[in-house]
N, C-alpha and C. Protein backbone atom coordinates (compact mmCIF):
# COMPACT_ATOMS: atom_id res chain seq x y z
N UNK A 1 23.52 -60.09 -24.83
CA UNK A 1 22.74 -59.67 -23.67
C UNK A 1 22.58 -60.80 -22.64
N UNK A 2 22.28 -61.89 -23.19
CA UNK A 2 22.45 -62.72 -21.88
C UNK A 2 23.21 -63.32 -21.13
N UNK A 3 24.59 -63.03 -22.09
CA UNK A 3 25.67 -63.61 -21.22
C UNK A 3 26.09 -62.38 -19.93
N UNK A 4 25.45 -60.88 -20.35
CA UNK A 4 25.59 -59.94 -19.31
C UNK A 4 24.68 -60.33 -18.19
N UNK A 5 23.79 -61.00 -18.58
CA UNK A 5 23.02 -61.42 -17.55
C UNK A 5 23.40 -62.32 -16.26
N UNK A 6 23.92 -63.47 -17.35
CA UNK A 6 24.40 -64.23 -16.99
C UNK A 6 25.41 -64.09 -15.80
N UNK A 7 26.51 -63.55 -16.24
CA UNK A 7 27.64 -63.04 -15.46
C UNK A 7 27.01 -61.94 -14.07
N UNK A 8 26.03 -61.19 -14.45
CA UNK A 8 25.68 -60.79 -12.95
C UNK A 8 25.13 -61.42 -11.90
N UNK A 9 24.35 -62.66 -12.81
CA UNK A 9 23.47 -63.55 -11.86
C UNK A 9 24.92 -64.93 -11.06
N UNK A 10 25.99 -64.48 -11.54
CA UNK A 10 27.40 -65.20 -10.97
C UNK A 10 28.04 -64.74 -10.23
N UNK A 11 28.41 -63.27 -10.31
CA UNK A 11 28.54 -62.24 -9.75
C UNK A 11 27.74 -62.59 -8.15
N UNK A 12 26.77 -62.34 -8.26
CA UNK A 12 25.65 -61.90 -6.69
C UNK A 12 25.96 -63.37 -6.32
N UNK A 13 25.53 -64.70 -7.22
CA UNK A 13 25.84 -65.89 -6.11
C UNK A 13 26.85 -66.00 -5.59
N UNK A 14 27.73 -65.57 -5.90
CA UNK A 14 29.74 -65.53 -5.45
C UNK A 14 29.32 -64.46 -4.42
N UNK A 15 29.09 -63.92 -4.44
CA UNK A 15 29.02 -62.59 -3.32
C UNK A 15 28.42 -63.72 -2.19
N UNK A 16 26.88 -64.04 -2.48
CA UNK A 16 25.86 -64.91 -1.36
C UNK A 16 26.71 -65.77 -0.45
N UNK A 17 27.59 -66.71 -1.44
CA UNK A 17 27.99 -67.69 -0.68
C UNK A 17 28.87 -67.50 0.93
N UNK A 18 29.40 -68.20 1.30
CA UNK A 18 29.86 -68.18 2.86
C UNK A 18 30.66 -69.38 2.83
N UNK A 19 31.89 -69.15 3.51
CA UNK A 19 33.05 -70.74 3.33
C UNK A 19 32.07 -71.98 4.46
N UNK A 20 31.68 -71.05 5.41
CA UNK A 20 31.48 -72.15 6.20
C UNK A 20 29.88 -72.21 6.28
N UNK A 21 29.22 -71.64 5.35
CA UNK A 21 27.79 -72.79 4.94
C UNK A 21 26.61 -71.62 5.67
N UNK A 22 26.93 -70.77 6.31
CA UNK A 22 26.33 -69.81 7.04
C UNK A 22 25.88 -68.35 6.26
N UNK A 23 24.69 -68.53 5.92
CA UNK A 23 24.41 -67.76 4.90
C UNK A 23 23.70 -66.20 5.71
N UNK A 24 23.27 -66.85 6.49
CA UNK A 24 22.01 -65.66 7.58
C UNK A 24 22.33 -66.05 9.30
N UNK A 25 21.87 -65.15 9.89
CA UNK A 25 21.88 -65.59 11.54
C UNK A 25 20.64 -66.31 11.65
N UNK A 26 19.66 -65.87 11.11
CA UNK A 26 18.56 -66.85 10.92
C UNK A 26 18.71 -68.44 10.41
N UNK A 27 19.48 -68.39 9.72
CA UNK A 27 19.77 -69.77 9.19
C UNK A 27 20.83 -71.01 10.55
N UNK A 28 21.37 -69.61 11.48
CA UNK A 28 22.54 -70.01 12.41
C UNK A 28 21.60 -69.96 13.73
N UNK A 29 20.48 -69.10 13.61
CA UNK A 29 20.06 -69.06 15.09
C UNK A 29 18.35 -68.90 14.53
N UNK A 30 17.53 -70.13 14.23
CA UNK A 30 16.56 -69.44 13.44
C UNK A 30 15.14 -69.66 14.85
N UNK A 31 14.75 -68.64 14.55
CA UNK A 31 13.57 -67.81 15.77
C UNK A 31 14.25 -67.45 16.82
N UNK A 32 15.18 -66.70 16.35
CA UNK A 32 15.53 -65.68 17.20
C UNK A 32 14.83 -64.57 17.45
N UNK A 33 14.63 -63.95 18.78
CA UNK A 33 14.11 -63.20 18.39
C UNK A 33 14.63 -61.90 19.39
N UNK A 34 14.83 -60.53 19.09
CA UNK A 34 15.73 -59.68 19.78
C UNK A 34 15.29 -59.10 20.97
N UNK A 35 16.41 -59.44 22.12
CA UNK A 35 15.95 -58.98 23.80
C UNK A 35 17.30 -58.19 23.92
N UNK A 36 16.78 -57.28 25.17
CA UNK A 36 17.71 -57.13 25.76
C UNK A 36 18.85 -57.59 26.58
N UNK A 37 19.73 -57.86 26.54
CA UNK A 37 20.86 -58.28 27.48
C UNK A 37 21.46 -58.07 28.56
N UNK A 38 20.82 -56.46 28.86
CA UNK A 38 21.28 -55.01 29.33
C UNK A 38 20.96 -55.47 30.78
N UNK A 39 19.50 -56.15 30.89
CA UNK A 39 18.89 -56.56 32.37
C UNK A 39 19.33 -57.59 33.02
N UNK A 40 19.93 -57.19 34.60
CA UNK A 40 21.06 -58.55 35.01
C UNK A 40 20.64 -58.20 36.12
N UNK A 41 20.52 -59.10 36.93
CA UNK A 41 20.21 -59.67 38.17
C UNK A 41 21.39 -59.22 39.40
N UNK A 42 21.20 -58.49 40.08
CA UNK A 42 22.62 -57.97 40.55
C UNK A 42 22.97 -59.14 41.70
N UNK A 43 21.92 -59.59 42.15
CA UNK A 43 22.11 -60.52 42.96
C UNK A 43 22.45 -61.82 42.59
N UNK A 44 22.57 -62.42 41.39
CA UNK A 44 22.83 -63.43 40.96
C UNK A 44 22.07 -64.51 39.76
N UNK A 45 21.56 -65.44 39.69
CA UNK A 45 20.93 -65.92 39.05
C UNK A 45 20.52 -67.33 39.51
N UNK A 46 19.07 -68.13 39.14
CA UNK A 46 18.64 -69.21 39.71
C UNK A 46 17.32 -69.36 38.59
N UNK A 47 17.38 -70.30 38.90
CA UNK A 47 15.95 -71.17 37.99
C UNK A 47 16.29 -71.96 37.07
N UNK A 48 15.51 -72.35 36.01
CA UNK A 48 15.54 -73.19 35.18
C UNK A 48 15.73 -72.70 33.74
N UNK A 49 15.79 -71.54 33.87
CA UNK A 49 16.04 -70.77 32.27
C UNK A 49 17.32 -69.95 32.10
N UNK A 50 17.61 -69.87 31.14
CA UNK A 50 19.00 -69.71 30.84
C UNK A 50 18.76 -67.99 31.02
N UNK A 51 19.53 -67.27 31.11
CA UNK A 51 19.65 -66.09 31.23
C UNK A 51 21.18 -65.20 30.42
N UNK A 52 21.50 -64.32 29.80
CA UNK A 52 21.83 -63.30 29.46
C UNK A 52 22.30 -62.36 29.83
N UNK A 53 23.52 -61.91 30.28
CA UNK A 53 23.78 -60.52 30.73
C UNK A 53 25.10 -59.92 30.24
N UNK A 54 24.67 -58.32 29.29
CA UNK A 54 26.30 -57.98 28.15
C UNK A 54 25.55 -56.60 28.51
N UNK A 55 27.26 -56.17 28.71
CA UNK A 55 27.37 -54.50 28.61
C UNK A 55 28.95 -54.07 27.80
N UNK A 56 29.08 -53.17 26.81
CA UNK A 56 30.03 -52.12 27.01
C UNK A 56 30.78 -52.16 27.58
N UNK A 57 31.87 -52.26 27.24
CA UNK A 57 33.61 -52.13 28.36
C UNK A 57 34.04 -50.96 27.54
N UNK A 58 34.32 -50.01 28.66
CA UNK A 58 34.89 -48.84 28.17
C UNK A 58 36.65 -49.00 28.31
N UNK A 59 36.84 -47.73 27.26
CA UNK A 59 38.43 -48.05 27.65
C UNK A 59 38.77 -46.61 28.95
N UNK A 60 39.76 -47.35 30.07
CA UNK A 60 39.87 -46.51 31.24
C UNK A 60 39.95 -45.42 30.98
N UNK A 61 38.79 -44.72 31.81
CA UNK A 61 39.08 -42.78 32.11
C UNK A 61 38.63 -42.31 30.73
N UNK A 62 37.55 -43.55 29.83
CA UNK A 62 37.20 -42.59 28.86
C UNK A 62 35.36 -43.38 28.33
N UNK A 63 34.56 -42.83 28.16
CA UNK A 63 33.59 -43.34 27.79
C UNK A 63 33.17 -44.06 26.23
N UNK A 64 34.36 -44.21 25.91
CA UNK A 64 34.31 -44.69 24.43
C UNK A 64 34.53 -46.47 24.95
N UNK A 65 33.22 -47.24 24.39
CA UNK A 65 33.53 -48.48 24.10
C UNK A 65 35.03 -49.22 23.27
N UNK A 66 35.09 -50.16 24.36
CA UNK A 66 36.54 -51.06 23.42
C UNK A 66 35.87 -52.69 23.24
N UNK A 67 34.95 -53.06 23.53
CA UNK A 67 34.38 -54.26 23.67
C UNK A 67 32.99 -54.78 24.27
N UNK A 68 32.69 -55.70 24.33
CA UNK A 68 31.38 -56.07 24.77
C UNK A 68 31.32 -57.40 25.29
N UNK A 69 30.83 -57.47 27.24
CA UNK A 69 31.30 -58.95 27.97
C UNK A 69 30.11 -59.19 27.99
N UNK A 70 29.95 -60.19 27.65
CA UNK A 70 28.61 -61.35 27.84
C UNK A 70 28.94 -62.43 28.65
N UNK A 71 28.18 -62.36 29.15
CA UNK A 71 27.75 -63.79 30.44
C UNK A 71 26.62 -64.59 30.37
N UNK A 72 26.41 -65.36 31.22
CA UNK A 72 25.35 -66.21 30.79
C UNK A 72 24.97 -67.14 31.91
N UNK A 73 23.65 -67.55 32.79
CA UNK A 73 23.41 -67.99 33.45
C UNK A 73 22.98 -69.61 32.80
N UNK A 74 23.43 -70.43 33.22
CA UNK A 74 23.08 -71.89 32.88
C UNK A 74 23.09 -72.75 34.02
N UNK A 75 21.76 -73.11 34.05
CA UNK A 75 20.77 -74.33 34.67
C UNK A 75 21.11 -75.68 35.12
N UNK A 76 22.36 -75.96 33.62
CA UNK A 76 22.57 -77.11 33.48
C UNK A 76 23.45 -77.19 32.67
N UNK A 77 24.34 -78.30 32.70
CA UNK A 77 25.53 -78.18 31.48
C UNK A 77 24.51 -78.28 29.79
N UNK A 78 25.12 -77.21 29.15
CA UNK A 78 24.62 -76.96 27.71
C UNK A 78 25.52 -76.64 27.22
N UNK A 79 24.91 -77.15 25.70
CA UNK A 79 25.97 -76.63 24.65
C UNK A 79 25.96 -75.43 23.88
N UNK A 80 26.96 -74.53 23.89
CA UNK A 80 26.35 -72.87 23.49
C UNK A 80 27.29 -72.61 22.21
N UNK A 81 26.47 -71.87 21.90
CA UNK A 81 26.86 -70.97 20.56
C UNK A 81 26.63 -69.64 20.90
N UNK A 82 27.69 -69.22 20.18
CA UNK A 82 27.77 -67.43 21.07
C UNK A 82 28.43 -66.94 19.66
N UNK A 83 28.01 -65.81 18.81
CA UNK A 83 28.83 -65.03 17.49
C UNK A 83 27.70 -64.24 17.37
N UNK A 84 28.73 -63.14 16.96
CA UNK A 84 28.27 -61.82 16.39
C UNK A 84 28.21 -61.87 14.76
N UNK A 85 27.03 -60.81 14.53
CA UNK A 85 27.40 -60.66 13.09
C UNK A 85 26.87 -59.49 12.71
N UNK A 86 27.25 -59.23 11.38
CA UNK A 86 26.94 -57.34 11.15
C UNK A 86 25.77 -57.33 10.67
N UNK A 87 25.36 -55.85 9.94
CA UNK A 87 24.02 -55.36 9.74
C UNK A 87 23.50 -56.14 8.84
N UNK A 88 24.34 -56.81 8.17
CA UNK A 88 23.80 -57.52 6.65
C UNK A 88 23.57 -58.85 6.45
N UNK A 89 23.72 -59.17 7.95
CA UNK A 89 23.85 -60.56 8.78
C UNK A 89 24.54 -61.44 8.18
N UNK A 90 25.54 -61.03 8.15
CA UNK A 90 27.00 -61.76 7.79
C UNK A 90 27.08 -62.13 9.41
N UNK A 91 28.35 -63.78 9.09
CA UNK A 91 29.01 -64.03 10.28
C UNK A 91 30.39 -62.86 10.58
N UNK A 92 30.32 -62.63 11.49
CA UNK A 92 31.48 -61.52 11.71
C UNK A 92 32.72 -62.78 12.56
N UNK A 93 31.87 -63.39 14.03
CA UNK A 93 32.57 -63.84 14.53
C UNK A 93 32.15 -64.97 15.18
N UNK A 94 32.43 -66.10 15.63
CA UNK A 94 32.29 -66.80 16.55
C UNK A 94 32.80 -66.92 18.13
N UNK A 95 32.03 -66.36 19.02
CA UNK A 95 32.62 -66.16 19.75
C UNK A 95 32.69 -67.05 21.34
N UNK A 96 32.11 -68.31 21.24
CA UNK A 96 31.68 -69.49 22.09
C UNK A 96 31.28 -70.57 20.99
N UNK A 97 31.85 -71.65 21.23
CA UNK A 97 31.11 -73.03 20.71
C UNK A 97 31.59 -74.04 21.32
N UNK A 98 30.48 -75.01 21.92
CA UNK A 98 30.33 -75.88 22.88
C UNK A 98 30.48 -76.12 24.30
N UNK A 99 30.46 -76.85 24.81
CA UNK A 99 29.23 -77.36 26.11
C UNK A 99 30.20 -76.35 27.43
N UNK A 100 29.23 -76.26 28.18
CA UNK A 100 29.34 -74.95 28.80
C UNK A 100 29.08 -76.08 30.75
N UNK A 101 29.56 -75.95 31.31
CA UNK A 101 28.90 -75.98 32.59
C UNK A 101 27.43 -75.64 33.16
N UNK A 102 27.13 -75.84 34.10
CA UNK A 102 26.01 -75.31 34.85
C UNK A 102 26.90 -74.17 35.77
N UNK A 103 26.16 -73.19 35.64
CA UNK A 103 26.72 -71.71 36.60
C UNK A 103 25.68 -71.61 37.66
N UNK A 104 25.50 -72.55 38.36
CA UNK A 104 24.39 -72.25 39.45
C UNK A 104 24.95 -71.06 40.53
N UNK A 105 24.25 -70.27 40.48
CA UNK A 105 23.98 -69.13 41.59
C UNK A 105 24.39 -67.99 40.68
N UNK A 106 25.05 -68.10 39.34
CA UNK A 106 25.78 -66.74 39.29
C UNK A 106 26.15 -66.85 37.43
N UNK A 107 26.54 -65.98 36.94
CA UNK A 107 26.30 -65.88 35.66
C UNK A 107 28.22 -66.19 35.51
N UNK A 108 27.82 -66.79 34.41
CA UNK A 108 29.78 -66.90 34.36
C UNK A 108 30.70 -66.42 34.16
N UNK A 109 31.55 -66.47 34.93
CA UNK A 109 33.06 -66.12 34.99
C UNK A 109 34.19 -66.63 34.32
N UNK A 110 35.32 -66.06 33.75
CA UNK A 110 34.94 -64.95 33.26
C UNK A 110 33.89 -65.01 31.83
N UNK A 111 33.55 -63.61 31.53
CA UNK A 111 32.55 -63.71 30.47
C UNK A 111 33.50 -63.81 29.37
N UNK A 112 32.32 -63.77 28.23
CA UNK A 112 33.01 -64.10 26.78
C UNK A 112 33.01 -62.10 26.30
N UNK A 113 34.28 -61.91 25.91
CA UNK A 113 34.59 -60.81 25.37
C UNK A 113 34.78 -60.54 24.25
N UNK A 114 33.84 -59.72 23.37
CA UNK A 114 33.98 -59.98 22.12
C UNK A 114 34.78 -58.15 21.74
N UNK A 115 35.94 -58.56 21.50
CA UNK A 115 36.62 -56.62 21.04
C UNK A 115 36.39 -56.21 19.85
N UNK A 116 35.36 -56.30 19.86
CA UNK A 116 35.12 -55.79 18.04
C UNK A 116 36.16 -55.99 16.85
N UNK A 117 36.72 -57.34 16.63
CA UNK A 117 37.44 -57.73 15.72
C UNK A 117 36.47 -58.85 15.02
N UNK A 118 36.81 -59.51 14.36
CA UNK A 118 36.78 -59.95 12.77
C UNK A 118 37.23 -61.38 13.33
N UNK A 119 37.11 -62.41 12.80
CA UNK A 119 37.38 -63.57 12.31
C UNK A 119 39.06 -63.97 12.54
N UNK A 120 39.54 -63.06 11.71
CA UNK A 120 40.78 -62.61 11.52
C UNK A 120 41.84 -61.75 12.10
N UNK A 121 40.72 -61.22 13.33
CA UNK A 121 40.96 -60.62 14.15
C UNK A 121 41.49 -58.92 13.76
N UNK A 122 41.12 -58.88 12.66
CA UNK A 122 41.16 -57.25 12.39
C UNK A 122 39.95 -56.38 13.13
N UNK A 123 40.28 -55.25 13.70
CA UNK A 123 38.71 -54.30 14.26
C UNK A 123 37.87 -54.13 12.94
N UNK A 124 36.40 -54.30 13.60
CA UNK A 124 35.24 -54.35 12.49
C UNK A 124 34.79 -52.69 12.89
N UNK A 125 34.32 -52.49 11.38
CA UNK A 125 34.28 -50.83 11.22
C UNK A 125 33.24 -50.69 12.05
N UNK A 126 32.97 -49.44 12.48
CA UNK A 126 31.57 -48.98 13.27
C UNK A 126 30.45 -49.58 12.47
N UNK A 127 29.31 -48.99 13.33
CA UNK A 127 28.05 -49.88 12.80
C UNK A 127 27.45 -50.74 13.97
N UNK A 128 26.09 -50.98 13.34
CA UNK A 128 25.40 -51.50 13.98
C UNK A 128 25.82 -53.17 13.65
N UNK A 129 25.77 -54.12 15.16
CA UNK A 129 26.14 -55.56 14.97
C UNK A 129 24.98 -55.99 15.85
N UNK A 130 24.71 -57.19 16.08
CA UNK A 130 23.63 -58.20 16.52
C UNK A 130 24.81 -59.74 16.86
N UNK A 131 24.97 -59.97 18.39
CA UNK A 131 24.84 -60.97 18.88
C UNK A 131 23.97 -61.78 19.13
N UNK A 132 24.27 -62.75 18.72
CA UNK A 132 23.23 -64.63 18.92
C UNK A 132 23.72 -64.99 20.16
N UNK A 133 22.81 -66.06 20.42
CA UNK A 133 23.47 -66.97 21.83
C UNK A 133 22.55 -68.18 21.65
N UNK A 134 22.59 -69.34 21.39
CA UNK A 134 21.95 -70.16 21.63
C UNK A 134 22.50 -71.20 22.48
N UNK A 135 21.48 -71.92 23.50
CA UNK A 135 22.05 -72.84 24.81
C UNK A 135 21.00 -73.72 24.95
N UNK A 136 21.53 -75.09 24.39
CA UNK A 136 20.79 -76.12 24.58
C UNK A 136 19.76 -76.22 23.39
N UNK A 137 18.39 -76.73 22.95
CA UNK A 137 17.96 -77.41 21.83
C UNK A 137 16.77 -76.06 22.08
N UNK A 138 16.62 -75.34 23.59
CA UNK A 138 15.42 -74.49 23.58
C UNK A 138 15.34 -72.77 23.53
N UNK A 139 17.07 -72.74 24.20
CA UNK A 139 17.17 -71.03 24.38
C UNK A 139 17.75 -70.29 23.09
N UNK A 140 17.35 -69.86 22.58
CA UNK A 140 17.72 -68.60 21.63
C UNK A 140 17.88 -66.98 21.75
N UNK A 141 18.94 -66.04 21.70
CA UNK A 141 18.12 -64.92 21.51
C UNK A 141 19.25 -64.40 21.14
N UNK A 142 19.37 -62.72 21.51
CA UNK A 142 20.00 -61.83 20.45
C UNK A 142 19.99 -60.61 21.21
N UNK A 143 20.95 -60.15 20.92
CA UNK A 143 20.85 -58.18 21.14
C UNK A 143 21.58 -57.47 20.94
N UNK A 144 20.96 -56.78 20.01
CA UNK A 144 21.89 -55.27 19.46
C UNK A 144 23.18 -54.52 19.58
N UNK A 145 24.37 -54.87 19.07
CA UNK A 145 25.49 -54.26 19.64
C UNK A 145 25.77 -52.68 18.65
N UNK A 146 26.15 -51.57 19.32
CA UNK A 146 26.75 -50.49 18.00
C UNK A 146 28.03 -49.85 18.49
N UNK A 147 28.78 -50.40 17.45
CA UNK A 147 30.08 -50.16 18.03
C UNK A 147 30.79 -48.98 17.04
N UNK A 148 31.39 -48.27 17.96
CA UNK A 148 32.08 -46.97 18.15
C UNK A 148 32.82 -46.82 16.91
């Protein structure tokens, strides 16, 4: 009996682990906490706080999502982290890492496009996903992706 034990309690830690040390988004982005992305400034962007802006890319002449562009207003040159990950807060993807410009007046061009692939670049099954973004030592946040 306890070596059945045993072997399950080996089992689940082999499952837990992660190659690259990333166990949770919390652990990757911790006090995060979930905003919208959706709200963008049509006129541009200014101030001292980093800002956010991702929508849906449809594929032409049809309303079915093929991807999701994120942009990002920065103040000041920072260093960003940008990855998605799924419901179970696995890393799915990395999709930005490191230092970024200042985008004064305007959110950047082009954005970061994430096509609903994998690591490996295979498409990730439907379902609900959650993008991170962190910029600089103070901005954090997150928002809800559900892809098709």
């Amino acid at each position: 009996m306890p070596l059945r034990v045993l072997a399950c309690l080996l089992v689940i830690a082999i499952l837990d682990c992660s190659a690259d040390e990333v166990h949770s988004p919390l652990e990757f982005f911790p006090g995060s906490q979930p905003t919208s992305w959706a709200v963008c400034d049509k006129f541009g962007a200014s101030g001292d706080h980093v800002q956010v802006c991702a929508s849906l890319v449809n594929a032409p002449g049809t309303t079915t999502p093929t991807a999701y562009s994120i942009s990002f207003y920065l103040p000041r040159t920072l260093r960003v982290h940008l990855a998605a990950f799924d419901a179970h807060g696995a890393l799915v993807k990395v999709l930005l890492e490191g230092e970024e410009a200042a985008t004064i007046g305007q959110y950047r061009t082009p954005p970061i496009i994430w096509d609903f692939t994998d690591s490996r670049g295979a498409r990730v099954p439907r379902g609900n996903y959650r993008c991170y973004i962190a910029a600089g030592e103070d901005f954090i946040s997150s928002s809800d992706v559900a892809v098709p």
